[in-house]
Every structure is written in structure tokens, then in C-alpha cells.
PDB file of N, CA and C in Angstrom:
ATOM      1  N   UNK A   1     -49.078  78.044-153.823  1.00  0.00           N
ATOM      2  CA  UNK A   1     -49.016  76.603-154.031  1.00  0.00           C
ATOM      3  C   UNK A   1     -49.924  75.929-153.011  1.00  0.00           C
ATOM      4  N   UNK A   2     -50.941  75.189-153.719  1.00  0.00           N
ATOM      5  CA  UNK A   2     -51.764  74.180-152.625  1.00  0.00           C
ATOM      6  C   UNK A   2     -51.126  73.147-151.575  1.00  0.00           C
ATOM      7  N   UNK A   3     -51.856  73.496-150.083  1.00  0.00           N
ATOM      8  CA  UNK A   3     -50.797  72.183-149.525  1.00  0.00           C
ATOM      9  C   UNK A   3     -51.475  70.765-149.554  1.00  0.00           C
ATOM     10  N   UNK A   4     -50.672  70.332-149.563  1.00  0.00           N
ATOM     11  CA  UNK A   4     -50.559  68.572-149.622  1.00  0.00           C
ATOM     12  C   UNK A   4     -50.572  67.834-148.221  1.00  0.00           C
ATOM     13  N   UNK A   5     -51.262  67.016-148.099  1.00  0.00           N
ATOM     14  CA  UNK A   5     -51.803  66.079-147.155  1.00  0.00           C
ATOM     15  C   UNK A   5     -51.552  65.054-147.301  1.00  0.00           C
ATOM     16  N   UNK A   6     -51.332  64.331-146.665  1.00  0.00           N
ATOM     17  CA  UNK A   6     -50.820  62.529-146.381  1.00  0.00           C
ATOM     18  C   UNK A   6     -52.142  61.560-146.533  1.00  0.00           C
ATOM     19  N   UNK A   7     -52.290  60.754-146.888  1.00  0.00           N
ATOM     20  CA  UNK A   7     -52.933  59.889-147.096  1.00  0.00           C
ATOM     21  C   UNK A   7     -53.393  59.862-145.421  1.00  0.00           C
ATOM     22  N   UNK A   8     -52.787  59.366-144.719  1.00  0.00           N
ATOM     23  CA  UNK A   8     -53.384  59.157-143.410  1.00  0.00           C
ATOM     24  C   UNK A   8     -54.092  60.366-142.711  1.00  0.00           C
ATOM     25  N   UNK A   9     -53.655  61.089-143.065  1.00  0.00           N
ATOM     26  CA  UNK A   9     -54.149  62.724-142.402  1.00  0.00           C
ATOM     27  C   UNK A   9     -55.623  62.817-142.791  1.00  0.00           C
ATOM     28  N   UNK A  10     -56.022  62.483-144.191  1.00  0.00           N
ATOM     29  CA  UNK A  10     -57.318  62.314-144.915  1.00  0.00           C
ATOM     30  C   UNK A  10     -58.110  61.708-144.362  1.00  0.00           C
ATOM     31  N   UNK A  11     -57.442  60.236-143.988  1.00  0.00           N
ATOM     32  CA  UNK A  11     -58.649  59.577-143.407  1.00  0.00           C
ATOM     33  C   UNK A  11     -59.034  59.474-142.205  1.00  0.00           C
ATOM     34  N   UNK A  12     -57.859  60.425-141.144  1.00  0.00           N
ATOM     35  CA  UNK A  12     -58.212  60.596-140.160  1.00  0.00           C
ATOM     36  C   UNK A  12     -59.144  61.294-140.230  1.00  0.00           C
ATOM     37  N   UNK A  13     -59.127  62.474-141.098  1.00  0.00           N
ATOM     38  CA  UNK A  13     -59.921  63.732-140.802  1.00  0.00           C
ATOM     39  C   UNK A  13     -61.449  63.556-141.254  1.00  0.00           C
ATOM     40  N   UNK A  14     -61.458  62.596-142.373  1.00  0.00           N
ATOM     41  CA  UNK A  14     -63.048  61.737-142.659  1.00  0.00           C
ATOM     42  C   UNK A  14     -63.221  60.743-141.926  1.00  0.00           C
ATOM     43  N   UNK A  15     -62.897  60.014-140.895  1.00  0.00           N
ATOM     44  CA  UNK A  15     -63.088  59.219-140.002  1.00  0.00           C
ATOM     45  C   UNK A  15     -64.107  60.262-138.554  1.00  0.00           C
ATOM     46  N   UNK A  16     -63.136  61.436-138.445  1.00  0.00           N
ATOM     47  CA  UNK A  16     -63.569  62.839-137.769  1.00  0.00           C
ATOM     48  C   UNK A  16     -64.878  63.158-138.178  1.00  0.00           C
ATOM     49  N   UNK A  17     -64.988  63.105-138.988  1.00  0.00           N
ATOM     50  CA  UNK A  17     -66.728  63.678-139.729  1.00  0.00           C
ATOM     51  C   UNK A  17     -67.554  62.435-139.879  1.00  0.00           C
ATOM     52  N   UNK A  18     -67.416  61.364-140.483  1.00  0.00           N
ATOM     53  CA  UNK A  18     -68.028  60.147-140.706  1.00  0.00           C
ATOM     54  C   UNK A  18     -67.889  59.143-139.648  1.00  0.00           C
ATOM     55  N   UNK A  19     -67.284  58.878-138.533  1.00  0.00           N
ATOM     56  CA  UNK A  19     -67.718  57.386-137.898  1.00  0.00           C
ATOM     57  C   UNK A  19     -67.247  58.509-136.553  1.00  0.00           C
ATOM     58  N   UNK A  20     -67.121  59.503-136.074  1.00  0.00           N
ATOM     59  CA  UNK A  20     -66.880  60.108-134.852  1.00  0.00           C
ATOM     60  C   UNK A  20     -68.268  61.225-134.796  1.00  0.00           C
ATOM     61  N   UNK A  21     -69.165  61.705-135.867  1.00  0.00           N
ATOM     62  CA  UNK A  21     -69.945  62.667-135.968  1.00  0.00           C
ATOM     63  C   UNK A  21     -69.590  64.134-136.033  1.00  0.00           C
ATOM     64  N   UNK A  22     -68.599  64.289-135.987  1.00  0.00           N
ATOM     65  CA  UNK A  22     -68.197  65.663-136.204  1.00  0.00           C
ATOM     66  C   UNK A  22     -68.590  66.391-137.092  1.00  0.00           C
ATOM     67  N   UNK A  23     -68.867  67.795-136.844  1.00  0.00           N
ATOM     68  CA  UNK A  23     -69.139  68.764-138.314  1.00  0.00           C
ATOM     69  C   UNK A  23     -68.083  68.620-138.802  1.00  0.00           C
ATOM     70  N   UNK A  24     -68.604  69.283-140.429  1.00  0.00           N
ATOM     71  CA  UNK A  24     -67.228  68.901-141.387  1.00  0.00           C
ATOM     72  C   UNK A  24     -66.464  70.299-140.879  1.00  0.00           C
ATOM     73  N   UNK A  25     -67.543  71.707-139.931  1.00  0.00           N
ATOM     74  CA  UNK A  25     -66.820  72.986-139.897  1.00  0.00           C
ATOM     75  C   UNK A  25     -65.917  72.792-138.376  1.00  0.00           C
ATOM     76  N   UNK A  26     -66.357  71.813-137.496  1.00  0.00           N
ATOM     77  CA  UNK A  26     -65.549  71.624-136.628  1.00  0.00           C
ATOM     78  C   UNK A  26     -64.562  70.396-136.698  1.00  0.00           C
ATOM     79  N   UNK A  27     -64.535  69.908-137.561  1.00  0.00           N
ATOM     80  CA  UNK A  27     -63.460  68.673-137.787  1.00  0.00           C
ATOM     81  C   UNK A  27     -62.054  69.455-138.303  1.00  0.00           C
ATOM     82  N   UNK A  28     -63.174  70.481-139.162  1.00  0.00           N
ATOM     83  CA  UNK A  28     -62.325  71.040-140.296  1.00  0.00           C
ATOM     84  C   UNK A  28     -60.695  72.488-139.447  1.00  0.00           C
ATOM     85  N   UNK A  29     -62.161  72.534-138.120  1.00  0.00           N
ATOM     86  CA  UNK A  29     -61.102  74.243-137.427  1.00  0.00           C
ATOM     87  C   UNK A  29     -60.448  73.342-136.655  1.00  0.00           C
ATOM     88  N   UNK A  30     -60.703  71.993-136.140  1.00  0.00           N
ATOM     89  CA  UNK A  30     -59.261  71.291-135.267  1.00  0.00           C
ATOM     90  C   UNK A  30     -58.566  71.066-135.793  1.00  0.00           C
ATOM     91  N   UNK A  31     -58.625  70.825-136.945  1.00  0.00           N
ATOM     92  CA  UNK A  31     -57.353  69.901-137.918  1.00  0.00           C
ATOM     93  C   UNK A  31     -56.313  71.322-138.405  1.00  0.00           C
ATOM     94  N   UNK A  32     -57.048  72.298-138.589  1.00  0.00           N
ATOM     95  CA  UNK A  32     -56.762  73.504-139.191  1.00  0.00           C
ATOM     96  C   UNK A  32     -56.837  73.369-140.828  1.00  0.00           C
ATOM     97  N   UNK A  33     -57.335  72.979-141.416  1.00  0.00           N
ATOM     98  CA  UNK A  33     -58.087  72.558-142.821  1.00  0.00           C
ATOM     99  C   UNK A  33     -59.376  73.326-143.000  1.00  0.00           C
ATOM    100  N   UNK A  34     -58.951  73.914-144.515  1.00  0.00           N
ATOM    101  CA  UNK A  34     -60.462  74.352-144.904  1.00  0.00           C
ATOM    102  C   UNK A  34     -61.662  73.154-145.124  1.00  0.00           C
ATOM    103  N   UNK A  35     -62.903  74.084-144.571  1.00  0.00           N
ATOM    104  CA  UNK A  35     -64.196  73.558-144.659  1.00  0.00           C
ATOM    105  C   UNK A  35     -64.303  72.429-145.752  1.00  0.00           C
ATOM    106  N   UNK A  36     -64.107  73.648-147.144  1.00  0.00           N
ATOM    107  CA  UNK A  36     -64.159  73.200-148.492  1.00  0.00           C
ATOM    108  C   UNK A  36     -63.636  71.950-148.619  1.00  0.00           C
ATOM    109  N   UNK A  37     -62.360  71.881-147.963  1.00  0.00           N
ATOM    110  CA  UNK A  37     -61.444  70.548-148.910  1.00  0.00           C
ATOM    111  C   UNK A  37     -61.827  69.602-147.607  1.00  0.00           C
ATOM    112  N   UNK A  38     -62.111  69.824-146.797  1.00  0.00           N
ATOM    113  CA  UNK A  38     -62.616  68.476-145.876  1.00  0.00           C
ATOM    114  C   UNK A  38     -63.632  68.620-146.411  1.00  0.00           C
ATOM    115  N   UNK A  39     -65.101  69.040-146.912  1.00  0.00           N
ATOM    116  CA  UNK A  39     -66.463  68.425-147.161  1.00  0.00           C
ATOM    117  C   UNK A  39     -65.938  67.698-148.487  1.00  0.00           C
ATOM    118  N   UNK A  40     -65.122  67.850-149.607  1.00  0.00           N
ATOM    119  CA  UNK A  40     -64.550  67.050-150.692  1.00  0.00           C
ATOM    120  C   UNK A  40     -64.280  66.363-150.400  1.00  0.00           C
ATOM    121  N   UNK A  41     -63.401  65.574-149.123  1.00  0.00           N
ATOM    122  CA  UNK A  41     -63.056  64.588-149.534  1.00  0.00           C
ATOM    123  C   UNK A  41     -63.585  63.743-148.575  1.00  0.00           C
ATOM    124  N   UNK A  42     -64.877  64.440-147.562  1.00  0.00           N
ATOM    125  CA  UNK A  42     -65.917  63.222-147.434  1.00  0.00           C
ATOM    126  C   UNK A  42     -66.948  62.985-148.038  1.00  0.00           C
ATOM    127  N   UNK A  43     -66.880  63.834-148.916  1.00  0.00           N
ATOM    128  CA  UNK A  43     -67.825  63.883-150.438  1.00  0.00           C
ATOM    129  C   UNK A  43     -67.387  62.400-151.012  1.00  0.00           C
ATOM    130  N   UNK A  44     -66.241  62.668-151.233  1.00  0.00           N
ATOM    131  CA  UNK A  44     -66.122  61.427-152.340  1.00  0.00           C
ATOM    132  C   UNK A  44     -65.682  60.289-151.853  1.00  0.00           C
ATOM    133  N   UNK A  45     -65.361  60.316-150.406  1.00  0.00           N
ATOM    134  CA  UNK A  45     -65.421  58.845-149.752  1.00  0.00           C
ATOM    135  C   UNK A  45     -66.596  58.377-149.495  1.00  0.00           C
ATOM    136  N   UNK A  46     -67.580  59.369-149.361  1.00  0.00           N
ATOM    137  CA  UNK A  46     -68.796  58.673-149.502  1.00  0.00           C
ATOM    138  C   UNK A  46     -69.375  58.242-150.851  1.00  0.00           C
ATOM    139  N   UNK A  47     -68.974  58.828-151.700  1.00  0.00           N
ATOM    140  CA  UNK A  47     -69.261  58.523-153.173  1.00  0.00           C
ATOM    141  C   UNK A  47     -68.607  56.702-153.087  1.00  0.00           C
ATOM    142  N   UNK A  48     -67.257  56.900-153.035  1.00  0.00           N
ATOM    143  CA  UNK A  48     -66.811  55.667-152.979  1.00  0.00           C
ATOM    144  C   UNK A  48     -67.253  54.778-152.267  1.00  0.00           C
ATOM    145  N   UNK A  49     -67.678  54.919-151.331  1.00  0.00           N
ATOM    146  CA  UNK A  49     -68.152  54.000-150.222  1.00  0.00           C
ATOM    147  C   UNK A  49     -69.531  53.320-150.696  1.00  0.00           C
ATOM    148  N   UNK A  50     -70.235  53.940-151.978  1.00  0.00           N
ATOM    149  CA  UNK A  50     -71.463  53.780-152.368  1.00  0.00           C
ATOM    150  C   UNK A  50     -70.937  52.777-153.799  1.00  0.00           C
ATOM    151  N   UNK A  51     -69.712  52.809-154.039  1.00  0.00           N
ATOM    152  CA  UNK A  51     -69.982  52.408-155.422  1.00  0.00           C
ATOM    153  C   UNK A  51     -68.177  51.320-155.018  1.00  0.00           C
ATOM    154  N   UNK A  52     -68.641  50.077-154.646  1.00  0.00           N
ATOM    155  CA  UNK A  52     -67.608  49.618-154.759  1.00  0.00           C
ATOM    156  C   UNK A  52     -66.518  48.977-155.813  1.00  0.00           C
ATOM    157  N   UNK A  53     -66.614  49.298-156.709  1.00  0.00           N
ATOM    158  CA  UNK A  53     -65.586  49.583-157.971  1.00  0.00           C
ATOM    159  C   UNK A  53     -64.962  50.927-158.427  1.00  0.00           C
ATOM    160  N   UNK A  54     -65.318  51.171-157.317  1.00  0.00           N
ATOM    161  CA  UNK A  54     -64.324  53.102-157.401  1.00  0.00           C
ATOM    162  C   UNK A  54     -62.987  52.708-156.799  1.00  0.00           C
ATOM    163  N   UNK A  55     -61.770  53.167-157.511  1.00  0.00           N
ATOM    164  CA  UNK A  55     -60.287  53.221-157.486  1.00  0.00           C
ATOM    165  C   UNK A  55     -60.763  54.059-155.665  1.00  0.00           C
ATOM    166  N   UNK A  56     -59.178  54.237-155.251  1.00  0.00           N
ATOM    167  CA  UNK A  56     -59.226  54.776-154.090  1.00  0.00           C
ATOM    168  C   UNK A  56     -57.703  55.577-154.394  1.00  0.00           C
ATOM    169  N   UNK A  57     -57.390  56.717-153.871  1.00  0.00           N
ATOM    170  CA  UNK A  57     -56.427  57.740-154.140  1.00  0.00           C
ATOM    171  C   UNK A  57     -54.928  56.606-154.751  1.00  0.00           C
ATOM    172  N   UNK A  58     -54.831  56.341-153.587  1.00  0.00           N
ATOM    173  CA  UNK A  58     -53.356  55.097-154.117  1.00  0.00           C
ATOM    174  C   UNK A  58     -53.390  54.453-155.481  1.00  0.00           C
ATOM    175  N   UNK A  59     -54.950  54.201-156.072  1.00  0.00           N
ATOM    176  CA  UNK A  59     -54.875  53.487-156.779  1.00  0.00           C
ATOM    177  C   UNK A  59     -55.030  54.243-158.181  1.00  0.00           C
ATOM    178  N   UNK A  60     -55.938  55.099-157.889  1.00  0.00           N
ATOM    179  CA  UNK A  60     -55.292  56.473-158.947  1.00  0.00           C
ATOM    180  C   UNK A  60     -54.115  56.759-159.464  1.00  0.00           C
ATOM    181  N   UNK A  61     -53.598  57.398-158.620  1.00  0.00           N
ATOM    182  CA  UNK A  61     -52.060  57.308-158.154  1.00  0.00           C
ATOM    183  C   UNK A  61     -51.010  56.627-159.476  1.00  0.00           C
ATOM    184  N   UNK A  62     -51.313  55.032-158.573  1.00  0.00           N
ATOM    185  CA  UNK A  62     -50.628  54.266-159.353  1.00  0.00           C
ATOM    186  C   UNK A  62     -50.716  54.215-160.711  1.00  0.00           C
ATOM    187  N   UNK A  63     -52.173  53.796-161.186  1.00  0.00           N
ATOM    188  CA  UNK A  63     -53.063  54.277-162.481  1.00  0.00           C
ATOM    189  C   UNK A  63     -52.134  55.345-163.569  1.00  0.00           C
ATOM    190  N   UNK A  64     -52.541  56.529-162.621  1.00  0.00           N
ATOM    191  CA  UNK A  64     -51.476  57.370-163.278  1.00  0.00           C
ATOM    192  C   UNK A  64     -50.200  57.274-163.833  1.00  0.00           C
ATOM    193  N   UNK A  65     -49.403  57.127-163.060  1.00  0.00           N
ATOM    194  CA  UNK A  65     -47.568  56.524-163.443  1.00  0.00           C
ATOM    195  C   UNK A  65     -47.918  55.252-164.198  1.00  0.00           C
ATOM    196  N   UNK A  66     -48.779  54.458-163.977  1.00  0.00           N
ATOM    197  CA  UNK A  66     -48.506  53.574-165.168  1.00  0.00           C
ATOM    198  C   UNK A  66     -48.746  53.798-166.300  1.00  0.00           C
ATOM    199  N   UNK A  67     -50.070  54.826-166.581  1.00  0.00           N
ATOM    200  CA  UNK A  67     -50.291  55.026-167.648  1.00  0.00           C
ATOM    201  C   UNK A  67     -48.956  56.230-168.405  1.00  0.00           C
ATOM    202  N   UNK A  68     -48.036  56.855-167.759  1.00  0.00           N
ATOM    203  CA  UNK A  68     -47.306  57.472-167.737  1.00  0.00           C
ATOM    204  C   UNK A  68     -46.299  56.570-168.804  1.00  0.00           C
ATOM    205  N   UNK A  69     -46.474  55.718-168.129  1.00  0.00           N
ATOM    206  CA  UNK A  69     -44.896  55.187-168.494  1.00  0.00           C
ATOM    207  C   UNK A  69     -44.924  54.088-168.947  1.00  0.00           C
ATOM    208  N   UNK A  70     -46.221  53.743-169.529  1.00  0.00           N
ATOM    209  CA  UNK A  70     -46.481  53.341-170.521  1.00  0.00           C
ATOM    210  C   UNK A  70     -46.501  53.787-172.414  1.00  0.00           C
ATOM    211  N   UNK A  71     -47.107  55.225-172.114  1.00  0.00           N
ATOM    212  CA  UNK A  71     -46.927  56.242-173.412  1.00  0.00           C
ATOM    213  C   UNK A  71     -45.487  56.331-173.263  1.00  0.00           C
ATOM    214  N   UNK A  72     -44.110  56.127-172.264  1.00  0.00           N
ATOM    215  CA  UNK A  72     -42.771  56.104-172.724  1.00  0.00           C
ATOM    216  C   UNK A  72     -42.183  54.927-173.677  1.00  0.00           C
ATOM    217  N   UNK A  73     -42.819  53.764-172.237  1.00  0.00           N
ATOM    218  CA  UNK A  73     -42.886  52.727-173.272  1.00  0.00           C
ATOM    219  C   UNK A  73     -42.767  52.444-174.853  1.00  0.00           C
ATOM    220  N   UNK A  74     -44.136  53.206-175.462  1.00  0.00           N
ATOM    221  CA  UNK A  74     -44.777  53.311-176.840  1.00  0.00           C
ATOM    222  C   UNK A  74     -43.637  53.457-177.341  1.00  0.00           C
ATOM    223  N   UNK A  75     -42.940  55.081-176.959  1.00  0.00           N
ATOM    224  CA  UNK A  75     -42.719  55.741-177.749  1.00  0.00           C
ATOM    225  C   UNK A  75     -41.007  55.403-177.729  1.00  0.00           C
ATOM    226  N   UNK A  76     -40.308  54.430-177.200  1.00  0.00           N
ATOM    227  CA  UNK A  76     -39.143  53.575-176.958  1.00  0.00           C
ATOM    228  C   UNK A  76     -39.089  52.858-177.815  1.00  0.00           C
ATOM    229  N   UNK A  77     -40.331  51.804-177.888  1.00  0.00           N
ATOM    230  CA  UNK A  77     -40.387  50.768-178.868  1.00  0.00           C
ATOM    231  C   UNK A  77     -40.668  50.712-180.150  1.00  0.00           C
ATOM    232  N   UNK A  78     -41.406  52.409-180.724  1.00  0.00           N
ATOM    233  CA  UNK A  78     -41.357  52.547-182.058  1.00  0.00           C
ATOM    234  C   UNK A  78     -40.026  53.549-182.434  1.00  0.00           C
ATOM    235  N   UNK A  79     -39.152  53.789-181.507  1.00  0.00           N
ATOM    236  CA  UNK A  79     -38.387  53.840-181.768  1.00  0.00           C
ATOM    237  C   UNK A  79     -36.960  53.116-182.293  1.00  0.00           C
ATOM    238  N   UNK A  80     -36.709  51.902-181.282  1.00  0.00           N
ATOM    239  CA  UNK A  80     -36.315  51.047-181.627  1.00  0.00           C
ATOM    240  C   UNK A  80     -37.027  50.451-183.211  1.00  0.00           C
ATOM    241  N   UNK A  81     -38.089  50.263-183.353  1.00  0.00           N
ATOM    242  CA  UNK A  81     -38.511  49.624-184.628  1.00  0.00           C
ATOM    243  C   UNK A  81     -37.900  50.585-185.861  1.00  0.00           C
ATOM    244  N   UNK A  82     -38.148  51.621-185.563  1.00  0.00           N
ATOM    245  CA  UNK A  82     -37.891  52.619-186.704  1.00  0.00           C
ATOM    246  C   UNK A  82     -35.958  52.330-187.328  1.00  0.00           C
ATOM    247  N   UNK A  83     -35.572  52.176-185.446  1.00  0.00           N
ATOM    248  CA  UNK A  83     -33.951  52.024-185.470  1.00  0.00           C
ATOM    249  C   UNK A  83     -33.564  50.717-186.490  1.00  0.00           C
ATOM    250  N   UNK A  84     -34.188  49.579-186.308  1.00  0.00           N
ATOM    251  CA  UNK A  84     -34.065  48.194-186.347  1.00  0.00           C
ATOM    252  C   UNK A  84     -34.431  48.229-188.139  1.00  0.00           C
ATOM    253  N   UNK A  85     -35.484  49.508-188.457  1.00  0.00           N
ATOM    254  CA  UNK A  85     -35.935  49.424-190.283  1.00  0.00           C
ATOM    255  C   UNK A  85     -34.877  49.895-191.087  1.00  0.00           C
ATOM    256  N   UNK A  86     -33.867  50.702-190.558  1.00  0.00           N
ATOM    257  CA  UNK A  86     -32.897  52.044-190.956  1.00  0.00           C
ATOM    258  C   UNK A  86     -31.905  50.636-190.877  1.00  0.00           C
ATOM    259  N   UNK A  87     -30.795  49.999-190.103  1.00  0.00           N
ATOM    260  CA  UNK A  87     -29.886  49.456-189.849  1.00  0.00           C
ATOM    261  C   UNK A  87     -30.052  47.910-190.479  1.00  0.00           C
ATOM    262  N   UNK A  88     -31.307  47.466-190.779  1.00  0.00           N
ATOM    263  CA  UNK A  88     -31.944  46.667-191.814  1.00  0.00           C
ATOM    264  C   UNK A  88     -31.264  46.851-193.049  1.00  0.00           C
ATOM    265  N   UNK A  89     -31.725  47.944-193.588  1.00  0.00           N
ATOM    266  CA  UNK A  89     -31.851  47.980-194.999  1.00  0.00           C
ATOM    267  C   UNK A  89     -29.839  48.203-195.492  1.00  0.00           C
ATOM    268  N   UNK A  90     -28.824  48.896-194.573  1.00  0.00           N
ATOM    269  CA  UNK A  90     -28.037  48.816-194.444  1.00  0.00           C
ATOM    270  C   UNK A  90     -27.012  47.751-194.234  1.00  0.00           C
ATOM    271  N   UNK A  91     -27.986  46.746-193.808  1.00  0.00           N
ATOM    272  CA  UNK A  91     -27.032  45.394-193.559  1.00  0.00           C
ATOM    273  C   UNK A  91     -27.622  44.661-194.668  1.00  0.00           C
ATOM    274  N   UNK A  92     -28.280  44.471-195.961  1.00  0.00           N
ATOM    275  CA  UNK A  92     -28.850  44.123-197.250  1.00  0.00           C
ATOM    276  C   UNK A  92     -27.406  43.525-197.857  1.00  0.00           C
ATOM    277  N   UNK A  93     -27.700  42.210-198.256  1.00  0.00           N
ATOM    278  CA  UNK A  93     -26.343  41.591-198.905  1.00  0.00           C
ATOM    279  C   UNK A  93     -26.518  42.651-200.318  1.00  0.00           C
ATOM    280  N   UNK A  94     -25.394  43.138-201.022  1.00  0.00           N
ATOM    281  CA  UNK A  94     -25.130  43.416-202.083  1.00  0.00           C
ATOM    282  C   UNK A  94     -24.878  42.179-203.232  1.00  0.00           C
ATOM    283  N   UNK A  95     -25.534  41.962-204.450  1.00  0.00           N
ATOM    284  CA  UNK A  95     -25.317  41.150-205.003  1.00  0.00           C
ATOM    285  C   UNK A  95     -24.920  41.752-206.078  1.00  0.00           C
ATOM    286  N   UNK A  96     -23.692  40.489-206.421  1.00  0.00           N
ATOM    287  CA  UNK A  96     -22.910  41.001-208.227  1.00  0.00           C
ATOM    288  C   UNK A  96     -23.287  40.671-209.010  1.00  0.00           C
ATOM    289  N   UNK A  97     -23.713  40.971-210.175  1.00  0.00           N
ATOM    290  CA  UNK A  97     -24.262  40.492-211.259  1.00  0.00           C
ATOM    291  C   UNK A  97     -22.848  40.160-212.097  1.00  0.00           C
TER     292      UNK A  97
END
């Protein structure tokens, strides 16, 4: 299982490489973090840093669960509709001829 890092831990550790000068291979052996996943994710803070309409992890994040639970949403409310077509046609006045 991959380990997981804190939001703050990240940007310490790209703060370490980007505004302190550190290699990403010596930022990477103090922190005790591979090379790899510290040059990623000053990879893409610099990506971001270049393109200011790029989401930022939190906002991903959020992005995500909303879009989450939104497709619950959907699938609540055509339910209810479906409920509301069925219990409709059941409550239909009967007329006597």
C-alpha cells in the first residue's frame, strides 16, 4: 500500500527544492521520500505555478466528492420520480359509468 502524505508535508518538501534550492535527491534523503515522488510533485507545482487556472490538490479533492455525490444525487431523484409515476397512477380517481 502507497504511503500518504499531508498536504503540509508536500509543500514543505517543494518549498525544500523550489524557494530553499535543494536537490530534489537531497530534499528527497532528509525527508526520507523517494526521489521519484518528490520530483512529481515539484513537477506539477511548477506546472501549476505556470498556469494559473490549475485546481490545486484540495480543490481536486473537493471536485471529486462533489462530483461523487452528485451521480448519488441523480440517481435519488430519478428514483423518487420513477416512485412518484408508480403511486400516481394508483391514486387515479376511478370513475362509474
Amino acid at each position: 500500500m502507497p504511503r500518504t502524505y499531508s498536504l503540509d508535508f508536500k509543500q514543505g518538501a517543494i518549498s525544500m527544492v523550489v524557494d530553499s534550492g535543494l536537490s530534489v535527491a537531497k530534499a528527497a534523503k532528509d525527508l526520507g521520500v523517494g526521489t521519484s515522488t518528490l520530483d512529481k510533485w515539484v513537477r506539477r507545482h511548477r506546472e501549476r505555478s505556470q498556469d494559473p487556472n490549475a485546481l490545486g490538490e484540495t480543490e481536486l479533492a473537493e471536485l471529486k466528492r462533489l462530483r461523487k455525490e452528485n451521480q448519488v444525487l441523480r440517481i435519488e431523484r430519478d428514483l423518487l420520480k420513477k416512485t412518484a409515476v408508480y403511486f400516481a397512477k394508483d391514486s387515479e380517481p376511478k370513475w362509474n359509468s
